[in-house]
Every structure is written in structure tokens, then in C-alpha cells.
C-alpha atoms as a PDB file:
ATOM      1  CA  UNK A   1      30.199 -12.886  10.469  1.00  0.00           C
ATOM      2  CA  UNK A   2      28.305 -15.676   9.147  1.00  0.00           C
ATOM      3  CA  UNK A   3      25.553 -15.619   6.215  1.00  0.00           C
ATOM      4  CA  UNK A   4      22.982 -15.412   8.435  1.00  0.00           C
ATOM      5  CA  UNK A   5      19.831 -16.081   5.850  1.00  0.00           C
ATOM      6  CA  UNK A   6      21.639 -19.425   5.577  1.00  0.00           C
ATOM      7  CA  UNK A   7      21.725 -20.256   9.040  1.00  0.00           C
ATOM      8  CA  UNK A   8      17.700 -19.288   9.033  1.00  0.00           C
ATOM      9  CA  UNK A   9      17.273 -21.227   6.403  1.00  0.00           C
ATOM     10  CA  UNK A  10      18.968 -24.443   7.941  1.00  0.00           C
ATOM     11  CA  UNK A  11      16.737 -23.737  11.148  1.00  0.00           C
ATOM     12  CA  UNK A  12      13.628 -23.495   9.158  1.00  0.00           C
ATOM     13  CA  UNK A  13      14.110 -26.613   7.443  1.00  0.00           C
ATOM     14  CA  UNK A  14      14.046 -28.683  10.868  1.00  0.00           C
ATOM     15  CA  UNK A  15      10.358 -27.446  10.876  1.00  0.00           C
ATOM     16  CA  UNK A  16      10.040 -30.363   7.386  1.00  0.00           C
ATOM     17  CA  UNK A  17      12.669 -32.852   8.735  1.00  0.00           C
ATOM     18  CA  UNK A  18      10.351 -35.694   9.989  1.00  0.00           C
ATOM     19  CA  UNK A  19      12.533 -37.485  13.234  1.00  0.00           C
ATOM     20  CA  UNK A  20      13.974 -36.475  16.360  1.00  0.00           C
ATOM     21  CA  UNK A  21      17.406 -37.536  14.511  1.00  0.00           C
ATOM     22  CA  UNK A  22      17.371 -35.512  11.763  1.00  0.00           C
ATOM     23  CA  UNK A  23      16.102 -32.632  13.599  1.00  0.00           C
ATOM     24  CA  UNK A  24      19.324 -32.406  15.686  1.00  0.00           C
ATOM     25  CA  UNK A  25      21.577 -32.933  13.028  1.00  0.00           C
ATOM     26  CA  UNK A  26      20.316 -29.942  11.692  1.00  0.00           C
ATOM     27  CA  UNK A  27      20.205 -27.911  14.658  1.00  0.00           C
ATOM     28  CA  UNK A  28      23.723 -28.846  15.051  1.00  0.00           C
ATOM     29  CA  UNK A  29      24.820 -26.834  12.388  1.00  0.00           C
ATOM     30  CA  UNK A  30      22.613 -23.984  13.061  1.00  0.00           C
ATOM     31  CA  UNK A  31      21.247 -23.389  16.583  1.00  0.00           C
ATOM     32  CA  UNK A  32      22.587 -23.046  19.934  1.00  0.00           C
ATOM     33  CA  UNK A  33      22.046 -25.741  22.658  1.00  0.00           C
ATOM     34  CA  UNK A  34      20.032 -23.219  24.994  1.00  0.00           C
ATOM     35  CA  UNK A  35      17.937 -21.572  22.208  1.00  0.00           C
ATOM     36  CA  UNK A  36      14.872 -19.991  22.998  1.00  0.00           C
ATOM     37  CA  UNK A  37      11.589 -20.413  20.905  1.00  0.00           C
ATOM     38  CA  UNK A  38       8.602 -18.451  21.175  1.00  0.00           C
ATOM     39  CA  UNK A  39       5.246 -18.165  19.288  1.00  0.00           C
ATOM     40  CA  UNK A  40       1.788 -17.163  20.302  1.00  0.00           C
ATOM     41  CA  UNK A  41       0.961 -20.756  21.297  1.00  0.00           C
ATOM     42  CA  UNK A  42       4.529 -22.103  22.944  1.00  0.00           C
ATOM     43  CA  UNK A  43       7.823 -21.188  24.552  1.00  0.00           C
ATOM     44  CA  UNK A  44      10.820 -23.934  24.472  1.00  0.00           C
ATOM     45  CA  UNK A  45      13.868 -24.359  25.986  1.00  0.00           C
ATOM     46  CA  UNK A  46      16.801 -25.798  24.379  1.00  0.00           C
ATOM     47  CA  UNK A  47      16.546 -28.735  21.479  1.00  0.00           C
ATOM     48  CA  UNK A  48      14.330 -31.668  23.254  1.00  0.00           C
ATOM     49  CA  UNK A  49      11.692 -28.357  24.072  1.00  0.00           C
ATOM     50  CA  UNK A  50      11.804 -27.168  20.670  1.00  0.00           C
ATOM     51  CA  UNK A  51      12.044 -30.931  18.838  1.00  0.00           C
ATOM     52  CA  UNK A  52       8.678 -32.170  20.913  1.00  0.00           C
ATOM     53  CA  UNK A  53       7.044 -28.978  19.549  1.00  0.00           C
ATOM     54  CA  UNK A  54       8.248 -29.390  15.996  1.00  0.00           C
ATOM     55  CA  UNK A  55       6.799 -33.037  16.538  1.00  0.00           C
ATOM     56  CA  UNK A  56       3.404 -31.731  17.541  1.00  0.00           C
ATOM     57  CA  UNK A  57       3.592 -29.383  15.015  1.00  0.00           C
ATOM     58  CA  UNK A  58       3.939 -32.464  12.176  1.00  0.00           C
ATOM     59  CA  UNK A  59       1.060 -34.007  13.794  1.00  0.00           C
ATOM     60  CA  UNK A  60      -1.740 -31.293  13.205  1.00  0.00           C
ATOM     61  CA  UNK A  61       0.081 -30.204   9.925  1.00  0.00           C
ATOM     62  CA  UNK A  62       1.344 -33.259   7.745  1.00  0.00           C
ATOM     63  CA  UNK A  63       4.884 -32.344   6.283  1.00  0.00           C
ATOM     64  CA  UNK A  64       4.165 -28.652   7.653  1.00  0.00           C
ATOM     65  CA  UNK A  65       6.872 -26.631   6.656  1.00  0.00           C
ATOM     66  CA  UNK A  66       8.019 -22.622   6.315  1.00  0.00           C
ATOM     67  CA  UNK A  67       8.908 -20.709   3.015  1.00  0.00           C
ATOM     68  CA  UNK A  68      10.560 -17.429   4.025  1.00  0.00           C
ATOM     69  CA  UNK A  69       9.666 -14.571   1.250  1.00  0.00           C
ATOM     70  CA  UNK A  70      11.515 -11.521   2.808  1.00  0.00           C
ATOM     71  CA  UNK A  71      14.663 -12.044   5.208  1.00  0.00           C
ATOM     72  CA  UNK A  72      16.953  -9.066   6.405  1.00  0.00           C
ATOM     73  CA  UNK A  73      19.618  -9.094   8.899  1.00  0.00           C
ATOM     74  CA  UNK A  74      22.263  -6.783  10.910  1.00  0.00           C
ATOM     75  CA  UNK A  75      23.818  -6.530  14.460  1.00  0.00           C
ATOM     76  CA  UNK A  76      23.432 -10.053  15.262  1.00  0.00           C
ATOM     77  CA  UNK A  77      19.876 -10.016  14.578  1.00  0.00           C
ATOM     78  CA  UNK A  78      16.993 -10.549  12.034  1.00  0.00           C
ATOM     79  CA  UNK A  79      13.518 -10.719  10.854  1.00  0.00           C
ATOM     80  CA  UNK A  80      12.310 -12.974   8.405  1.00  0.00           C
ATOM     81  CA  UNK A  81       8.496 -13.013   6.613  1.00  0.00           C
ATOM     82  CA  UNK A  82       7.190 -16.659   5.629  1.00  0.00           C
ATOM     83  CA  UNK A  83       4.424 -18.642   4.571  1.00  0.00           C
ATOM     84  CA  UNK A  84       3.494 -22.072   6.427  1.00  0.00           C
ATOM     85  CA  UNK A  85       2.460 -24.477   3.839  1.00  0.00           C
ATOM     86  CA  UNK A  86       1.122 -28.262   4.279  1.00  0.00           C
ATOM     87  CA  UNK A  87       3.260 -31.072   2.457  1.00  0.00           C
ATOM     88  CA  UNK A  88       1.144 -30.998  -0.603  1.00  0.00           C
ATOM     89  CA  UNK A  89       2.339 -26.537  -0.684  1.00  0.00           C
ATOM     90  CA  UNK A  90      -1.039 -25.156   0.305  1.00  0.00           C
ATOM     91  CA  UNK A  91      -0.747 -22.273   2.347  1.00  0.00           C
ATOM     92  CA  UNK A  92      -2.321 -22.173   5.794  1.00  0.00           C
ATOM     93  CA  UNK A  93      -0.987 -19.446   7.150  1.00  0.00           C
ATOM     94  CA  UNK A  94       1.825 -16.393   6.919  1.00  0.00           C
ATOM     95  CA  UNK A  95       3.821 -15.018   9.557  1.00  0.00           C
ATOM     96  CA  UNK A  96       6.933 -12.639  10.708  1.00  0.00           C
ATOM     97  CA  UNK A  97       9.795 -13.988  13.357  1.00  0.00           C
ATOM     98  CA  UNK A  98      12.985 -12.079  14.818  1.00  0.00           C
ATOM     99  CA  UNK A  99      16.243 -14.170  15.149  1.00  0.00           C
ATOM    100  CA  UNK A 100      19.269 -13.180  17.400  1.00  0.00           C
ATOM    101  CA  UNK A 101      22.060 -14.577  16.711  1.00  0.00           C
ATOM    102  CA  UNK A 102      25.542 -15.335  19.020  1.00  0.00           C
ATOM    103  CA  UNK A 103      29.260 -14.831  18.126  1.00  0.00           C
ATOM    104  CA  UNK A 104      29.277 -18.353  16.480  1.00  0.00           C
ATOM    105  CA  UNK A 105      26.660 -17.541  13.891  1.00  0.00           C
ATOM    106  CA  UNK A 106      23.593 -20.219  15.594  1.00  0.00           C
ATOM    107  CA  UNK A 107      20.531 -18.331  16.611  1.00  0.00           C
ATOM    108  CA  UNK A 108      20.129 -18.129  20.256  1.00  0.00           C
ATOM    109  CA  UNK A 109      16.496 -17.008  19.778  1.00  0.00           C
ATOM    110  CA  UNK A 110      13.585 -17.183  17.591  1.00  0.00           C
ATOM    111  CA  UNK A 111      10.194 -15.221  17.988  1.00  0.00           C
ATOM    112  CA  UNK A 112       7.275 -15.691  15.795  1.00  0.00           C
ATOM    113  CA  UNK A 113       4.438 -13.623  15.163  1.00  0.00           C
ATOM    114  CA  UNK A 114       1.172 -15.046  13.804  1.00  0.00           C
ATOM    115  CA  UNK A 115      -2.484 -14.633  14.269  1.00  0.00           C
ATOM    116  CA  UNK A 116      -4.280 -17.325  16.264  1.00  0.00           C
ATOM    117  CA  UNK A 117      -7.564 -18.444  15.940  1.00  0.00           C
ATOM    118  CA  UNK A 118     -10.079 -16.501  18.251  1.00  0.00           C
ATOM    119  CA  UNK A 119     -11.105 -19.324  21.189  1.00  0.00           C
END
């Protein structure tokens, strides 16, 4: 079984990586190709889905990135509690997401759970 708070942790760093490039490079060593990410504002499909979102992502958030403060795991799956914090470390918002994971180790799946602003 592999450490799976590492291979979160790998994932969640893609979320600071600034290219395309090294986006991949890390979801090479952590996520599978058809991984599914969902939040309350997007669903991808694969890497080129979730890379164009992480993209977006960098553009309304400068050096956006997650800190996870409470991670547990078993059975293939997890759950993981974070903060989202701007480049400079302020905190904009907090959050929970669920992870499954395959036989390999990679996450096949990521949910996330935040609140949204009323529109």
C-alpha cells in the first residue's frame, strides 16, 4: 500500500506548480490518467481537464496554493482538511476533499467541498 498522505501531498502541490509542464510531471507520479475532479464550481476529466482548471485557478488567485491541516486515510480512500492561501500565505478560504485511490497508489478521484459565494 502506498503512503497515501504523500501521494496527496504531491497532487496538491500541482495546484502551486505554475506551467502545463510541471503540472504533468507531477501528476505523473501521483494521479491516474482518467482522474476525476470535482468541486462546487467544476468537474474535469483526465490531466488536460484538470491542468486548464488549475490554470484558471492561478489566474484569479496568484500562486494559489493548498495547505492540508488534517489528512486520514484507509480502504483506498481519504479525506483531507486544507486551507487555500494566495502566494504571499493569506488565507482565502478552507475546505474538506475525499480522495480514492487505485491499486497503484495515484488517486483516481478527488472531491472538494467548499462554500461558494452566494450569486
Amino acid at each position: 500500500m502506498s503512503d497515501f498522505k504523500t501521494i496527496w501531498e504531491t497532487y496538491t502541490s500541482a495546484w502551486k506548480a505554475e506551467t502545463a509542464v510541471q503540472k504533468h510531471d507531477i501528476f505523473k507520479q501521483c494521479l491516474a490518467q482518467y482522474v476525476v475532479y470535482t468541486d462546487p464550481l467544476a468537474l474535469t476529466r483526465g490531466w488536460d481537464e484538470l491542468t486548464e482548471y488549475m490554470l484558471e485557478f492561478h489566474q484569479q488567485i496568484a500562486g494559489g496554493h493548498f495547505v492540508t491541516n488534517y489528512f486520514l486515510a484507509h480502504h483506498d480512500k481519504s479525506i483531507a482538511k486544507w486551507d487555500m492561501l494566495t502566494g504571499d500565505g493569506t488565507k482565502v478560504g478552507e475546505g474538506v476533499s475525499y480522495g480514492q485511490y487505485n491499486a497503484e497508489g495515484k488517486l483516481t478521484a478527488m472531491t472538494g467541498f467548499f462554500e461558494t459565494p452566494e450569486g
